[in-house]
C-alpha atoms as a PDB file:
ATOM      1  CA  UNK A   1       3.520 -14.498  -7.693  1.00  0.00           C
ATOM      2  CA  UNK A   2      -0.158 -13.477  -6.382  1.00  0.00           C
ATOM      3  CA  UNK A   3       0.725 -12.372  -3.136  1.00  0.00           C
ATOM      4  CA  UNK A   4      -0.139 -13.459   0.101  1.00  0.00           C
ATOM      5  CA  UNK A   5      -3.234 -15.396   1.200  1.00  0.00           C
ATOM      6  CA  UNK A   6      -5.979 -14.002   3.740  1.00  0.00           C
ATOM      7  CA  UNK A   7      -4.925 -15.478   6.778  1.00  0.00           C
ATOM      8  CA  UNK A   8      -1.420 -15.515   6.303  1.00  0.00           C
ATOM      9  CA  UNK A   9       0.778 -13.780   8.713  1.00  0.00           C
ATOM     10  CA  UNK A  10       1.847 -10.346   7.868  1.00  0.00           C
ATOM     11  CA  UNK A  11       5.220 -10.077   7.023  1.00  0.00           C
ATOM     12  CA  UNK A  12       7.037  -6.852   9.272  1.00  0.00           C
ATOM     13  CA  UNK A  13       8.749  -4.469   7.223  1.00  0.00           C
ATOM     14  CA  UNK A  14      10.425  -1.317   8.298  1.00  0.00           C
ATOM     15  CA  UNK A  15       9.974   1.848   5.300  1.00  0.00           C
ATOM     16  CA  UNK A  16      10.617   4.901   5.020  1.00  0.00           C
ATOM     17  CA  UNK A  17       8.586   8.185   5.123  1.00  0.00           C
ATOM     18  CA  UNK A  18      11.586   9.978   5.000  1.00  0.00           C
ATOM     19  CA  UNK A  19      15.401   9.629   5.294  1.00  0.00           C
ATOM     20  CA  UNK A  20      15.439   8.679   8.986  1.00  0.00           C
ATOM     21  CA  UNK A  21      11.949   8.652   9.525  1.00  0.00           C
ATOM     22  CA  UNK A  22      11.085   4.809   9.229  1.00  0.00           C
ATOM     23  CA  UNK A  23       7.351   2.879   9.898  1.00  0.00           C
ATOM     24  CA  UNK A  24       7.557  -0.748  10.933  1.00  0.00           C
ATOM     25  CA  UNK A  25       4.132  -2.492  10.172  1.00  0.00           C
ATOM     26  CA  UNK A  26       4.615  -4.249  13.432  1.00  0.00           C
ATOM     27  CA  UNK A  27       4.772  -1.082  15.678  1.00  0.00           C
ATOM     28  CA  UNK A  28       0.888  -1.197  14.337  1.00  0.00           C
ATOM     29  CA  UNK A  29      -0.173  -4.028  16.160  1.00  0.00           C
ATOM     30  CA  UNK A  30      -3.890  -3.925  17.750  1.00  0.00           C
ATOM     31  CA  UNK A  31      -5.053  -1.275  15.146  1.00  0.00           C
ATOM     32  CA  UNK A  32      -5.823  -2.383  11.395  1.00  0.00           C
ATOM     33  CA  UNK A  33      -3.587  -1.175   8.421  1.00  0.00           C
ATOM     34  CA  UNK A  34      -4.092  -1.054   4.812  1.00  0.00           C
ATOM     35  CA  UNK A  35      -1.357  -1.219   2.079  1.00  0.00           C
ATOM     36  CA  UNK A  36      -1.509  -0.128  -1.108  1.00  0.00           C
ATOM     37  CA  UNK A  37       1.600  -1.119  -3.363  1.00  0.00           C
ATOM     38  CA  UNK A  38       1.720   0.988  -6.707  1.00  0.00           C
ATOM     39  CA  UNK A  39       3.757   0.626  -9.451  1.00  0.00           C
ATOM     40  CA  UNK A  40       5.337   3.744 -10.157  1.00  0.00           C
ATOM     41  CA  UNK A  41       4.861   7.529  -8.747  1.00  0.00           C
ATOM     42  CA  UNK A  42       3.818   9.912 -10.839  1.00  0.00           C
ATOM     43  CA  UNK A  43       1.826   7.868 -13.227  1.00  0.00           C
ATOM     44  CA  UNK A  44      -1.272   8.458 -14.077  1.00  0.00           C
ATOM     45  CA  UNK A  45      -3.112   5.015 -12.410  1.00  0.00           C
ATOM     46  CA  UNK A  46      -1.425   5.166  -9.339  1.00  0.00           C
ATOM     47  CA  UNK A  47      -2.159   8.748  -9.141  1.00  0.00           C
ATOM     48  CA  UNK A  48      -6.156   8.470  -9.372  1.00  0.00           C
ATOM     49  CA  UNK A  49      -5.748   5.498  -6.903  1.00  0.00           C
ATOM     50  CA  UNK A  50      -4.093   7.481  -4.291  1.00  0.00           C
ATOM     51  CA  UNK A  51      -6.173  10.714  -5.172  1.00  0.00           C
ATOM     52  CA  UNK A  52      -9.725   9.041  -4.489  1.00  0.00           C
ATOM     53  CA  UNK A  53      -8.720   7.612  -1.020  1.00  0.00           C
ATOM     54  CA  UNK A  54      -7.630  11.252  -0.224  1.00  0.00           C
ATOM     55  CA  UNK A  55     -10.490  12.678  -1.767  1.00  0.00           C
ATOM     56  CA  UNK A  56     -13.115   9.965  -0.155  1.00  0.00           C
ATOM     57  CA  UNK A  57     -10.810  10.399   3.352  1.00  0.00           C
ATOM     58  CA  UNK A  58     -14.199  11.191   5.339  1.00  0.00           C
ATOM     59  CA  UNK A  59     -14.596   7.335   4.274  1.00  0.00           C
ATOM     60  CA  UNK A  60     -11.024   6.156   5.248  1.00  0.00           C
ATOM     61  CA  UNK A  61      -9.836   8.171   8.034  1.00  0.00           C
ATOM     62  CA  UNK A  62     -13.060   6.996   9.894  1.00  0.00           C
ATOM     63  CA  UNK A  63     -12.109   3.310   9.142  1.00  0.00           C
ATOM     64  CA  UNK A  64      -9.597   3.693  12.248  1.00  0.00           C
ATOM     65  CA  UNK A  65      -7.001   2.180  10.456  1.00  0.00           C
ATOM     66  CA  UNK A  66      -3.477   2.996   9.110  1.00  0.00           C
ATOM     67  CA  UNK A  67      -3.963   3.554   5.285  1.00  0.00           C
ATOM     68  CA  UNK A  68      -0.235   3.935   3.574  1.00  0.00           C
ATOM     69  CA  UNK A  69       0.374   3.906  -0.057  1.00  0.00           C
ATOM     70  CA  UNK A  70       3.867   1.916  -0.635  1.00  0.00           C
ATOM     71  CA  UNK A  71       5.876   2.877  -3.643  1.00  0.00           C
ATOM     72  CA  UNK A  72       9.340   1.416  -5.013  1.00  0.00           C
ATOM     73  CA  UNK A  73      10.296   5.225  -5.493  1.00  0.00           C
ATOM     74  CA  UNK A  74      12.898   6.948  -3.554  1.00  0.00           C
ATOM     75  CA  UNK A  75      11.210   9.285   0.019  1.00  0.00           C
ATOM     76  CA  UNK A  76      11.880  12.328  -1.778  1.00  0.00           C
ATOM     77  CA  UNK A  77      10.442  11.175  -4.932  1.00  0.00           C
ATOM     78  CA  UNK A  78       7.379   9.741  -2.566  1.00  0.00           C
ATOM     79  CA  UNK A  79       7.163  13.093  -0.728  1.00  0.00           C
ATOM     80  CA  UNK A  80       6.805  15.451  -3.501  1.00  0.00           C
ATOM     81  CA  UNK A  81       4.403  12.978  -4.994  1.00  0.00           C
ATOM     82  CA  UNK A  82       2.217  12.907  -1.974  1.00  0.00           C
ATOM     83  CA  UNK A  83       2.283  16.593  -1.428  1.00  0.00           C
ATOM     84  CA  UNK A  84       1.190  17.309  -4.899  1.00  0.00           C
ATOM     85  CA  UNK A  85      -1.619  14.953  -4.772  1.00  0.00           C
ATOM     86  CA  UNK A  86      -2.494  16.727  -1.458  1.00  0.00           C
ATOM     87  CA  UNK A  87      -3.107  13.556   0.398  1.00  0.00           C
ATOM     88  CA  UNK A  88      -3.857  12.946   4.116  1.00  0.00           C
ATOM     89  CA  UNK A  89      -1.647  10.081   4.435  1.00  0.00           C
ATOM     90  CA  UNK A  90       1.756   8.458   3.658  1.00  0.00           C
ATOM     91  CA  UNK A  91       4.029   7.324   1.030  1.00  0.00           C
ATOM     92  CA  UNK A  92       6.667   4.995   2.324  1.00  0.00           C
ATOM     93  CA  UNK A  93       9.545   4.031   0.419  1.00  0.00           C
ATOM     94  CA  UNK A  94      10.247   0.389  -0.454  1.00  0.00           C
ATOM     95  CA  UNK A  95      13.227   1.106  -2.744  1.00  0.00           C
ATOM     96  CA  UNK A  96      15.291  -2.018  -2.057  1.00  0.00           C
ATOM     97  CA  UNK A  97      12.183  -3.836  -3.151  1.00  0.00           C
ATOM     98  CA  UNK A  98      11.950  -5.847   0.004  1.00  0.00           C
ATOM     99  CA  UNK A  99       8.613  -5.295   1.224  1.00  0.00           C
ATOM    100  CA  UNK A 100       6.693  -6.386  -2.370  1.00  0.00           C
ATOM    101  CA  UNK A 101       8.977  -9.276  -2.715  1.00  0.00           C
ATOM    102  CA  UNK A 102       7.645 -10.332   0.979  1.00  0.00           C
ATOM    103  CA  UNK A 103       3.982  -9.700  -0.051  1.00  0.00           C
ATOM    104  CA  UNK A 104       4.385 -11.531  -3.020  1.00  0.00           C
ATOM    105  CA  UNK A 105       3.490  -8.989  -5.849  1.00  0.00           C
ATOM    106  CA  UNK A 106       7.301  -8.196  -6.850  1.00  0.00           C
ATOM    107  CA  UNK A 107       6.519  -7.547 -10.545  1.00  0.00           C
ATOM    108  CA  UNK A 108       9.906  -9.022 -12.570  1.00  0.00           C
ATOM    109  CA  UNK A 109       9.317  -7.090 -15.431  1.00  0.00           C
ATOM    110  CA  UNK A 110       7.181  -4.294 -15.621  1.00  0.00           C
ATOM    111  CA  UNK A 111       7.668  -2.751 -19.437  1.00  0.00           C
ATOM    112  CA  UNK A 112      11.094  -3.050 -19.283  1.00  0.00           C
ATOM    113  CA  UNK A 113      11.546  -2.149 -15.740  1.00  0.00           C
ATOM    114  CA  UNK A 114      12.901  -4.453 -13.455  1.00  0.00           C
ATOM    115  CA  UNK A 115      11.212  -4.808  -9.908  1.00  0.00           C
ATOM    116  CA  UNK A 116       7.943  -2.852  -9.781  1.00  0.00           C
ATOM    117  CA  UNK A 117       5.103  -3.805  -7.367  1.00  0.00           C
ATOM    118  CA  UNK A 118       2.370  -5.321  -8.579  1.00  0.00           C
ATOM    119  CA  UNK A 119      -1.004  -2.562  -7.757  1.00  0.00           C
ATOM    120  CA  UNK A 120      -2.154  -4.492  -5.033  1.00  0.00           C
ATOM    121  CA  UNK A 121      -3.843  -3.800  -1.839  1.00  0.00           C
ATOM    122  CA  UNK A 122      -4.097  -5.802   1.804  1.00  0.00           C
ATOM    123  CA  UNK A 123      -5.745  -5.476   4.810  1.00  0.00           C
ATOM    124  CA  UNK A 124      -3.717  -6.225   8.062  1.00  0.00           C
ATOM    125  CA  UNK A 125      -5.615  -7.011  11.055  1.00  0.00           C
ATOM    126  CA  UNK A 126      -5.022  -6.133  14.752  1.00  0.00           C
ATOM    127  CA  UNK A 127      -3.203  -9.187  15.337  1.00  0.00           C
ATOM    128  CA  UNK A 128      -0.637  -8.867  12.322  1.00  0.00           C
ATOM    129  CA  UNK A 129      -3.098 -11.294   9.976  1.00  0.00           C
ATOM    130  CA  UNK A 130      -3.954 -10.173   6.475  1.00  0.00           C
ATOM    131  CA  UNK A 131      -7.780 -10.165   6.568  1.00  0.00           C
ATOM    132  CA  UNK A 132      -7.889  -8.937   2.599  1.00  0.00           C
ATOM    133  CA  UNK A 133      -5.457  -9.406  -0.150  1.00  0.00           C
ATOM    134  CA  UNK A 134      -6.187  -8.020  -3.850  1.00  0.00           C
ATOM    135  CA  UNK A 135      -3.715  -8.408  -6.213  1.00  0.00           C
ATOM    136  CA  UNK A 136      -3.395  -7.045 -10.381  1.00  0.00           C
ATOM    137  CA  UNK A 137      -1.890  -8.683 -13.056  1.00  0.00           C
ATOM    138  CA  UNK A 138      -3.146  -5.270 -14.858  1.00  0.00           C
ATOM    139  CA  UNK A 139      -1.525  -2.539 -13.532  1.00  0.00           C
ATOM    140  CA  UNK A 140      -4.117  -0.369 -15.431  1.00  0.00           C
ATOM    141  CA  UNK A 141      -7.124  -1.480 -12.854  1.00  0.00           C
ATOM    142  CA  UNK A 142      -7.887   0.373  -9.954  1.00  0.00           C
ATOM    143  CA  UNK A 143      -8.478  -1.937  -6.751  1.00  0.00           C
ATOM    144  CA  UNK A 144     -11.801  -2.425  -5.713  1.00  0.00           C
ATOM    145  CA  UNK A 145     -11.951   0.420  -2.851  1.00  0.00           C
ATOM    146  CA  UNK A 146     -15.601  -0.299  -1.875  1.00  0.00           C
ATOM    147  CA  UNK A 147     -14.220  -4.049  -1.221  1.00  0.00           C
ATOM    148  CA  UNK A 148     -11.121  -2.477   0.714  1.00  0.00           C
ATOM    149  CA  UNK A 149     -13.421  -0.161   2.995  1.00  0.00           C
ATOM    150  CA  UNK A 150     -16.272  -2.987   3.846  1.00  0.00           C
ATOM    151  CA  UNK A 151     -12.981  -5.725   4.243  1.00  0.00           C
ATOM    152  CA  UNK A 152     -11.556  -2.929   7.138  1.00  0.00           C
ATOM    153  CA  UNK A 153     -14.739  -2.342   8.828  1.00  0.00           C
ATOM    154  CA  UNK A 154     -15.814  -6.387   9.117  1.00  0.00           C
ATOM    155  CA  UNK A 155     -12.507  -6.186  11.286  1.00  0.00           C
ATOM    156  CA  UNK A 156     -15.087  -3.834  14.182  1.00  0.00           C
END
């Protein structure tokens, strides 16, 4: 699986920040939205990938978009992740897997690990299109976030 293709319809998904606290991708119609699947929290790759969007968030909180990392990891897991890293936006919690097997990047077999999301990031437009979709086979590579910024603001 690579994921989905740019102009390929969205597919909704309803996750949660917390236990009964969920965000449907839908309910974001007319404003952009970028996804970030990660692996794993806690590890050190996804960390530095979710720590530089916080860190750069002058960058992406002007974009005007909904930026949410997406983890396979439980909300409290995702929670005390998120508030360690000190980061502006949100976790949400796609523990039964749905969401990445949607998007296409439902890793099989990460190290022994069965269903992990591929590190991959897309772009949602205001219409519910993905505009930009990068997908990893190395879940060692950061995404290209100068790509992911530019790919948001051709949206204006």
């Amino acid at each position: 699986m690579n994921g989905l293709s740019v102009g390929a319809e969205a597919p909704d998904f309803s996750l949660l920040r917390g236990l009964k606290d969920p965000v449907t991708l839908s309910e974001h119609r007319g404003e952009p939205v970028v996804l970030m699947f990660v692996p794993l929290a806690f590890t050190g790759t996804c960390t530095e990938e979710l720590c530089h969007v916080g860190e750069n968030w002058g960058v992406w909180g002007s974009l005007g978009a909904a930026v949410y990392g997406i983890s396979i990891d439980s909300p409290f897991v995702n929670r005390k992740w998120a508030n360690e890293m000190e980061i502006p936006f949100t976790i949400l919690s796609d523990f039964n897997k749905a969401a990445a097997a949607a998007y296409g990047v439902l890793e099989e077999d990460f190290i022994g690990l069965r269903g992990v999301a591929k590190r991959s990031v897309f772009v949602v437009d205001r219409e519910g299109r993905i505009s930009y979709a990068w997908v990893s086979d190395d879940p060692g590579v950061l995404p290209p976030f100068d790509d992911v910024v530019a790919a948001v603001r051709e949206l204006d």
